[in-house]
N, C-alpha and C. Protein backbone atom coordinates (compact mmCIF):
# COMPACT_ATOMS: atom_id res chain seq x y z
N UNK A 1 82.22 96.83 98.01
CA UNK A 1 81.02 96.95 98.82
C UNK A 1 80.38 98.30 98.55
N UNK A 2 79.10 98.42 98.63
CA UNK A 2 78.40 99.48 98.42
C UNK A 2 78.63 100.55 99.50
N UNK A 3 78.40 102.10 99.87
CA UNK A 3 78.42 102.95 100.84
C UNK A 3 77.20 102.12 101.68
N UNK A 4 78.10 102.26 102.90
CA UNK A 4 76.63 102.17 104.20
C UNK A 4 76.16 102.63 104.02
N UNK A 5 74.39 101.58 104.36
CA UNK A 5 73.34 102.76 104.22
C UNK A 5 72.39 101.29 105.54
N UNK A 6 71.95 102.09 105.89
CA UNK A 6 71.03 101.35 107.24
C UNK A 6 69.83 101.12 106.61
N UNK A 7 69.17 101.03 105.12
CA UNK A 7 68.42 101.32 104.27
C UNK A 7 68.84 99.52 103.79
N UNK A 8 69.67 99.16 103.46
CA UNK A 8 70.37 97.86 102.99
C UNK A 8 70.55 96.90 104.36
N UNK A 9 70.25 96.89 105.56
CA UNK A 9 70.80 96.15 106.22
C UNK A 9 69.70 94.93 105.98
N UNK A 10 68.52 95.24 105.91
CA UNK A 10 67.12 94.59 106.01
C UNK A 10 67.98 93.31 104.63
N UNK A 11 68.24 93.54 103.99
CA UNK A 11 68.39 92.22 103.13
C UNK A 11 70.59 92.77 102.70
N UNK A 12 71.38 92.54 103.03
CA UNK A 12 72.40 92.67 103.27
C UNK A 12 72.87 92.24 101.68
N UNK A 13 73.63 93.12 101.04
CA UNK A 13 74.28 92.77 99.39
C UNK A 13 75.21 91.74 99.61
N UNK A 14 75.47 90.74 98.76
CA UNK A 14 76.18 89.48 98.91
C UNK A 14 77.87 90.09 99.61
N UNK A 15 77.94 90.94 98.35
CA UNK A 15 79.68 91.31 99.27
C UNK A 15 79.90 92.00 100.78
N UNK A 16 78.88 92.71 101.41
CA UNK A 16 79.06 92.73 103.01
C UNK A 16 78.70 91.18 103.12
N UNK A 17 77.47 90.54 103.17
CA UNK A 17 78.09 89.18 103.69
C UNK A 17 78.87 88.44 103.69
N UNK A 18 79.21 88.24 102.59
CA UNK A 18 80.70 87.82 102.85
C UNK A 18 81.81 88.30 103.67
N UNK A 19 81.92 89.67 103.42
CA UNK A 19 83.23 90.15 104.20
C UNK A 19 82.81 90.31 105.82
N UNK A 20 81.08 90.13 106.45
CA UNK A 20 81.30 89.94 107.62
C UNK A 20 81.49 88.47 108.34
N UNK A 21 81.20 87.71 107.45
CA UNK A 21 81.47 85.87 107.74
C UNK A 21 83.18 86.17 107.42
N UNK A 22 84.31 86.87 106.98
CA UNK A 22 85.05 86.77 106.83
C UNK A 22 85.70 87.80 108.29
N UNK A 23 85.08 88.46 108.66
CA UNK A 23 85.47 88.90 110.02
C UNK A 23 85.38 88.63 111.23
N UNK A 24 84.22 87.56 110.70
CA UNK A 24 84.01 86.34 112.30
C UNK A 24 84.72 85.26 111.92
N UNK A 25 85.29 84.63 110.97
CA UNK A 25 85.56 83.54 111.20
C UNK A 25 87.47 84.06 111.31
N UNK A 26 87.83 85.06 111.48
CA UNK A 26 89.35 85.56 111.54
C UNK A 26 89.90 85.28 112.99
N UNK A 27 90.47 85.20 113.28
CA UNK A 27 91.23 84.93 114.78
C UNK A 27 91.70 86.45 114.92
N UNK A 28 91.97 87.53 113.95
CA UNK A 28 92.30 88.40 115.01
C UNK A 28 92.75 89.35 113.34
N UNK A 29 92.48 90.84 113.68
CA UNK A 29 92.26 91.65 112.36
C UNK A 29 93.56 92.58 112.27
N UNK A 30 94.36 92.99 111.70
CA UNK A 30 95.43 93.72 111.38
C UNK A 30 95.08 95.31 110.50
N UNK A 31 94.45 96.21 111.18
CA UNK A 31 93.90 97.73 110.28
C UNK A 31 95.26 98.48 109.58
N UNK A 32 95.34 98.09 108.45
CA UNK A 32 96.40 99.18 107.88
C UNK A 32 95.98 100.50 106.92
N UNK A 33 96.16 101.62 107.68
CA UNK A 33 96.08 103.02 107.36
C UNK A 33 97.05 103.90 107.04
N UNK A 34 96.61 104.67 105.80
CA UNK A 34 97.19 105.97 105.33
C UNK A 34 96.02 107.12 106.43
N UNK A 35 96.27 108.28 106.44
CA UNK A 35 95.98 109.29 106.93
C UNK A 35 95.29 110.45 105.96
N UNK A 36 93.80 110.95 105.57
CA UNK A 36 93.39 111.62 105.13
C UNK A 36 92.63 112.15 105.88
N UNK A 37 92.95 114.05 105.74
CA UNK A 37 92.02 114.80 106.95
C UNK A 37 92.54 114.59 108.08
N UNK A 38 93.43 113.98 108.31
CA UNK A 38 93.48 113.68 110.21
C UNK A 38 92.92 112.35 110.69
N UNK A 39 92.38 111.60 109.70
CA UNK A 39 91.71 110.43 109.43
C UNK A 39 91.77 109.49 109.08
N UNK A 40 91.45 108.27 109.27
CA UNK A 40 91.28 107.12 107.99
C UNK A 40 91.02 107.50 107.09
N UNK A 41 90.80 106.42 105.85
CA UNK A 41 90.19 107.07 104.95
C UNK A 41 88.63 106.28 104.88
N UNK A 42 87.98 106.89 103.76
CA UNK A 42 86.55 106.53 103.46
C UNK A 42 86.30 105.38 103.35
N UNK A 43 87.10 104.71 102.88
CA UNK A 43 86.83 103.15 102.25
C UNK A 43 87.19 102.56 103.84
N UNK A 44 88.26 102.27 104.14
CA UNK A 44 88.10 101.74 105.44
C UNK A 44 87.02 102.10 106.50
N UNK A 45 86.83 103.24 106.41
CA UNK A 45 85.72 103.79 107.85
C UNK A 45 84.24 102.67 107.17
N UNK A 46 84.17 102.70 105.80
CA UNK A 46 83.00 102.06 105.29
C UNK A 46 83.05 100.88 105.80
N UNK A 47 84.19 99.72 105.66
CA UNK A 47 84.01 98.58 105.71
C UNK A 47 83.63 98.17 107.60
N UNK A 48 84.25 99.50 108.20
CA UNK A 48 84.23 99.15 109.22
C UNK A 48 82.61 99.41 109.74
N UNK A 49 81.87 99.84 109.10
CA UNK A 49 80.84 100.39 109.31
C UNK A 49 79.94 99.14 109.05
N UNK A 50 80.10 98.87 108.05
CA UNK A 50 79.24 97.35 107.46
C UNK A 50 79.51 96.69 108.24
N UNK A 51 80.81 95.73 108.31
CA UNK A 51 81.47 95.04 109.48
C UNK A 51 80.09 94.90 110.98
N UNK A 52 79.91 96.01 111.39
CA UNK A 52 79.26 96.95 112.79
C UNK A 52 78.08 96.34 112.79
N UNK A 53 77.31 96.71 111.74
CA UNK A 53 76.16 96.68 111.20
C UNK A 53 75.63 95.18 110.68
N UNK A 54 74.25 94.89 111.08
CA UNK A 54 72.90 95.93 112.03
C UNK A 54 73.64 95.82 113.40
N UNK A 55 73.25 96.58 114.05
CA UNK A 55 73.43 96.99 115.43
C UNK A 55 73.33 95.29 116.38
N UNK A 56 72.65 94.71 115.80
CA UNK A 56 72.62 92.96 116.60
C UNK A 56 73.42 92.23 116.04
N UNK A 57 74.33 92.97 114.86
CA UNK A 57 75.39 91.73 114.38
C UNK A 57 76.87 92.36 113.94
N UNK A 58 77.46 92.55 115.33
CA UNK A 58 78.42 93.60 115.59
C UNK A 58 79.45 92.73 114.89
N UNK A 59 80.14 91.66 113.65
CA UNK A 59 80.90 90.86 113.35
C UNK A 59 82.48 91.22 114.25
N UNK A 60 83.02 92.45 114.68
CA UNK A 60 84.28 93.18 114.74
C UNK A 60 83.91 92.69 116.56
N UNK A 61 83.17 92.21 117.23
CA UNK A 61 82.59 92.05 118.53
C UNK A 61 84.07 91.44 118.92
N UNK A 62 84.40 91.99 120.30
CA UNK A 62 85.76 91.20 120.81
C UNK A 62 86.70 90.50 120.13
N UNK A 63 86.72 91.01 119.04
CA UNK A 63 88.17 90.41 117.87
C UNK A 63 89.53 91.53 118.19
N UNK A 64 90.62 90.50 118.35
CA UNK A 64 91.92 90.95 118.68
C UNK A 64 91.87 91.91 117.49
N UNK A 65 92.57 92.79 117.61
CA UNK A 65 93.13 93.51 116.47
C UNK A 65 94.74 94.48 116.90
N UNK A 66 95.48 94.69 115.73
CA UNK A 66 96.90 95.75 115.61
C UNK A 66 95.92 96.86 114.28
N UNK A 67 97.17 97.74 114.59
CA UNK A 67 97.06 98.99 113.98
C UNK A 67 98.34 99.61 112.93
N UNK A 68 98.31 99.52 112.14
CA UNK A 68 99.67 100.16 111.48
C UNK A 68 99.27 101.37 110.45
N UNK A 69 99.93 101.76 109.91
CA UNK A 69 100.01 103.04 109.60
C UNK A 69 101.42 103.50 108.35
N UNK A 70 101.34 104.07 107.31
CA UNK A 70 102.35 104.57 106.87
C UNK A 70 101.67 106.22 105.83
N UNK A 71 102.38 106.76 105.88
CA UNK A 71 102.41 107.98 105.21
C UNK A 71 103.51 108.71 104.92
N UNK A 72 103.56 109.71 103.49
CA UNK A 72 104.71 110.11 103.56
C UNK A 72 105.07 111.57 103.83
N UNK A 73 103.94 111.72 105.07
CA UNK A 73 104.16 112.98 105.98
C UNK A 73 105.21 112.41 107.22
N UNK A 74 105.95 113.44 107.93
CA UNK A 74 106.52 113.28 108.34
C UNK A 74 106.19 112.19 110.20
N UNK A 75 104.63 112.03 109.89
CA UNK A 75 103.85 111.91 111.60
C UNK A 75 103.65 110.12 111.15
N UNK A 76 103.87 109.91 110.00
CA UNK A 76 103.40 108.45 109.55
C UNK A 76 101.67 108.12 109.74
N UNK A 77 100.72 108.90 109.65
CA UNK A 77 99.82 108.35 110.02
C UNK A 77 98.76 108.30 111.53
N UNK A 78 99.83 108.82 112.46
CA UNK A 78 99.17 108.48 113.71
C UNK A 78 98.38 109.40 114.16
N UNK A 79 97.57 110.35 113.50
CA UNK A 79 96.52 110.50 113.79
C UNK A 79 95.30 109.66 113.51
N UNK A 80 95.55 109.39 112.25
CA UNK A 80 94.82 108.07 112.37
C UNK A 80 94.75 107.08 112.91
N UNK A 81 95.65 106.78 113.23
CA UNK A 81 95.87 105.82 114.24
C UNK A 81 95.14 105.96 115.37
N UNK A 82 95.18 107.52 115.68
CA UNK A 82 94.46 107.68 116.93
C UNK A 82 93.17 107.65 116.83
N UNK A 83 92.48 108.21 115.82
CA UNK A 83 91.26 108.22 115.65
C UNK A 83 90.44 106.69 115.05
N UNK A 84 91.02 105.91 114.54
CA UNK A 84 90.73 104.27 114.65
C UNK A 84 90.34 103.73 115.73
N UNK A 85 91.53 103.90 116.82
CA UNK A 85 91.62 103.55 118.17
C UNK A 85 90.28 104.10 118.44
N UNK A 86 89.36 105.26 118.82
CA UNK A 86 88.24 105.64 119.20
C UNK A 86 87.48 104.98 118.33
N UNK A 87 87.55 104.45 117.45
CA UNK A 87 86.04 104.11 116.48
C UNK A 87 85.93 102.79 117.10
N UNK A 88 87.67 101.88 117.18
CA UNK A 88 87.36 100.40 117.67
C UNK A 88 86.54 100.15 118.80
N UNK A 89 86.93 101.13 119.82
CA UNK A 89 86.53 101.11 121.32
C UNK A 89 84.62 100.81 121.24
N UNK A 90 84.23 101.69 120.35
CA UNK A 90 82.88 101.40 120.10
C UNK A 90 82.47 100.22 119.50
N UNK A 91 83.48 99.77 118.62
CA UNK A 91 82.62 98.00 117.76
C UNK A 91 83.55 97.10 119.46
N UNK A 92 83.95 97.08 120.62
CA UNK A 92 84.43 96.48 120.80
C UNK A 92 85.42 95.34 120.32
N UNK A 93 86.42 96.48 119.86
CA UNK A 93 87.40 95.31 119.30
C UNK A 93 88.92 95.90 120.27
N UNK A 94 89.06 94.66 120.45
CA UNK A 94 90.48 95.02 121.65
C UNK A 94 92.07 94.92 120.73
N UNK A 95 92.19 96.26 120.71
CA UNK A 95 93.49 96.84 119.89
C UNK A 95 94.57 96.85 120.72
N UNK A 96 95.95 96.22 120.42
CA UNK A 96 97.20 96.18 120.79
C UNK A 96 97.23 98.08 120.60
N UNK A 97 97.91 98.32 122.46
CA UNK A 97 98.84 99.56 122.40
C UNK A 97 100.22 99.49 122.06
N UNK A 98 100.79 98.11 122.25
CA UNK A 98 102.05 98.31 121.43
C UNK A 98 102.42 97.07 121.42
N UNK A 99 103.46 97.16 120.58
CA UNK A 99 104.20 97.78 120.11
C UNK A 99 103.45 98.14 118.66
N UNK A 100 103.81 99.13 117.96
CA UNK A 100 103.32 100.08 116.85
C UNK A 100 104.09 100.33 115.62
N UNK A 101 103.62 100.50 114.54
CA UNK A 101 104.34 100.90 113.47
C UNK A 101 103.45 102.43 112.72
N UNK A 102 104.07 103.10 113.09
CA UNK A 102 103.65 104.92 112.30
C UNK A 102 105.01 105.02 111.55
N UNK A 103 105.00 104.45 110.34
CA UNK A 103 106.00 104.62 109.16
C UNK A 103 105.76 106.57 108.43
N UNK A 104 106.71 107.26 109.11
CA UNK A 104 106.37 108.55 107.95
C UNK A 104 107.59 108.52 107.17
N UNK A 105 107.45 108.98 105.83
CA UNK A 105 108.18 109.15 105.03
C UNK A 105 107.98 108.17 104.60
N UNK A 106 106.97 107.50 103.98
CA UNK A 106 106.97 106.12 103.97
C UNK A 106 107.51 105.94 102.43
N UNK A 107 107.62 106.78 101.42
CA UNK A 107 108.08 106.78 100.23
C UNK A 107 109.35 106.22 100.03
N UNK A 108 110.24 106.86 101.38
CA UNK A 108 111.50 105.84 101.80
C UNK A 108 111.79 104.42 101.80
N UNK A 109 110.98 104.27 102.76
CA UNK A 109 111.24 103.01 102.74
C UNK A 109 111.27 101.41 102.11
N UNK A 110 110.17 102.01 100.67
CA UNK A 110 109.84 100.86 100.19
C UNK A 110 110.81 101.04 98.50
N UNK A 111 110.65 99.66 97.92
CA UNK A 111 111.38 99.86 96.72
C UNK A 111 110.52 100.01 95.53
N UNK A 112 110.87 99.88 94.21
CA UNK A 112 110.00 100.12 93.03
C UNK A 112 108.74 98.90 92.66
N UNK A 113 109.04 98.08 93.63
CA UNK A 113 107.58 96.96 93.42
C UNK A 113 107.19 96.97 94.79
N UNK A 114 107.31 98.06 95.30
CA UNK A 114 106.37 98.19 96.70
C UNK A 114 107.27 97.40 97.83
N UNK A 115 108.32 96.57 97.72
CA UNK A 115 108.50 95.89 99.32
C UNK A 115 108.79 97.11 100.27
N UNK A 116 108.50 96.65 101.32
CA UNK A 116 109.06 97.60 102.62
C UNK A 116 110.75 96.40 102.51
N UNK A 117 111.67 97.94 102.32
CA UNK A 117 113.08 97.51 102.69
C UNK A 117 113.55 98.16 103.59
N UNK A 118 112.88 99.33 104.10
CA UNK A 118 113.84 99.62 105.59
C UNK A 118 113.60 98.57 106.75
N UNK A 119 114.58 98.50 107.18
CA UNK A 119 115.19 97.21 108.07
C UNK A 119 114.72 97.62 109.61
N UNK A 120 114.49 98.61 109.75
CA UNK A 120 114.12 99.27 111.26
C UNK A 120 112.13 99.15 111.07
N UNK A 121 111.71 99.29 109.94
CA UNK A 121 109.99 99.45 109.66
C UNK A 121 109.49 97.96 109.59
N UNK A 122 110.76 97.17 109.21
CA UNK A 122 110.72 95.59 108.91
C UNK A 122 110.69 94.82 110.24
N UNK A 123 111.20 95.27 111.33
CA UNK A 123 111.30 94.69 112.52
C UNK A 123 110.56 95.25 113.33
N UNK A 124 109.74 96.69 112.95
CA UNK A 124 108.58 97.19 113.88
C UNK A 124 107.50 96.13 113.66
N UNK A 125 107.55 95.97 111.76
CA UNK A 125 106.29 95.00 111.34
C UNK A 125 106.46 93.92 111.98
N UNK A 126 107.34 93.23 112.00
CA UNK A 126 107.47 91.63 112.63
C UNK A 126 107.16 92.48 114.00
N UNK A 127 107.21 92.97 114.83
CA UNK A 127 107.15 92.91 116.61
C UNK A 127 105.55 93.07 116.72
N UNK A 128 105.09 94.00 115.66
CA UNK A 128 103.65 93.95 115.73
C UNK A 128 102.96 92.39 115.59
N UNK A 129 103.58 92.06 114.09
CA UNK A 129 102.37 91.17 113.53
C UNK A 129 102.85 89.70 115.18
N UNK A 130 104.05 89.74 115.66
CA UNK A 130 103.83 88.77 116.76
C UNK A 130 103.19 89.25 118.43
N UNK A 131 103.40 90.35 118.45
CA UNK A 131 102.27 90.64 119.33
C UNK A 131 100.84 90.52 119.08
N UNK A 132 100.73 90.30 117.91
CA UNK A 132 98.75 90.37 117.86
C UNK A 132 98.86 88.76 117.56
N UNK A 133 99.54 87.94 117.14
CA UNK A 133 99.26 86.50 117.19
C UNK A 133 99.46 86.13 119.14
N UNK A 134 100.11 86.74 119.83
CA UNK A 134 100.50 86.56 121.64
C UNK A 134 98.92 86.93 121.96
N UNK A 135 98.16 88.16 121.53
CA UNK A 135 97.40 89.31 121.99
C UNK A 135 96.13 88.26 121.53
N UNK A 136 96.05 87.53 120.25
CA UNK A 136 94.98 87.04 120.22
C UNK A 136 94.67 85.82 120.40
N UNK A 137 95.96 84.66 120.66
CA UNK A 137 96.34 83.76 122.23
C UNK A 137 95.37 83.77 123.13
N UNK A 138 95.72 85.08 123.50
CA UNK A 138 95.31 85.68 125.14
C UNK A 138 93.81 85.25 125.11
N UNK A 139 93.47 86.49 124.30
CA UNK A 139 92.15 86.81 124.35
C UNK A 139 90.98 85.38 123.87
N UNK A 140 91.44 84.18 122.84
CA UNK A 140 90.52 83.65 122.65
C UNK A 140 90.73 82.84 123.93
N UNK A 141 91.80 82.57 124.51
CA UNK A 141 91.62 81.76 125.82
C UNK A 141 90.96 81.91 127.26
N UNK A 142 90.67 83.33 126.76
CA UNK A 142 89.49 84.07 127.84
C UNK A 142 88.01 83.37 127.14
C-alpha cells in the first residue's frame, strides 16, 4: 500500500481497497507488533491509518481485536502494545485486556525456520487467540 495521504482518499488505490473490504468482512483482527521508538512500527501505523480512512469509512469501526507483541528486548514489546491500545480507542476497535502475549527475548524462543517453540509463549498464544474468538462471540451478538 502506498503512505497515507488524505490527497488519495478521493479515488482510493486498488490495494487499500482491498485491504479495507478485507477488514470489514473479518470477524475480529489479531495486531502483531515488534517495538520501534517506543512504538509500532511505520508500516503497521500506515495500514492502520488507511484502514481509518476517509473519516466516513472507519473499516476497523467496532471490530473485536487482540494484541501481541514480541521483541528481543527484554520488555517484549509492550510499549507498543501500549501505545496501539491508544490509537485503537480512536478507530473504535474493542481490544482484549487479557489475557496477553509481550514475548521479550523473543530470539529465544523461536527455532531456525521461525516456529515459536517455547511452550510457555505457545500457551500464552493459544489463551489469546481463544479469547478473541469468546471476545468476538460476544461482541457480534451485541
Amino acid at each position: 500500500m502506498p503512505l497515507y495521504s488524505q490527497d488519495l482518499e478521493a479515488a482510493l488505490p486498488e490495494s487499500v481497497r482491498v485491504f479495507k473490504e478485507k477488514i470489514q468482512n473479518a470477524d475480529a483482527i489479531l495486531f502483531a507488533t515488534t517495538e520501534h521508538n517506543f512504538s509500532i512500527t511505520a508500516v503497521l501505523k500506515n495500514a492502520i491509518e488507511w484502514g481509518g480512512r476517509p473519516a466516513d469509512d472507519n473499516s476497523w469501526d467496532g471490530k473485536p481485536a487482540a494484541i501481541i507483541s514480541a521483541s528481543t528486548s527484554p520488555r517484549g514489546g509492550v510499549r507498543a502494545q501500549l501505545h496501539l491500545r491508544q490509537i485503537l480507542v480512536d478507530l473504535n476497535i474493542h481490544a482484549l485486556n487479557e489475557p496477553a502475549l509481550i514475548l521479550g527475548n523473543a530470539e529465544l524462543s523461536f527455532d531456525a525456520n521461525v516456529r515459536l517453540t517455547d511452550e510457555r509463549a505457545r500457551n500464552s498464544l493459544k489463551a489469546v487467540l481463544e479469547a478473541l474468538v469468546a471476545w468476538s462471540a460476544k461482541i457480534q451478538a451485541h
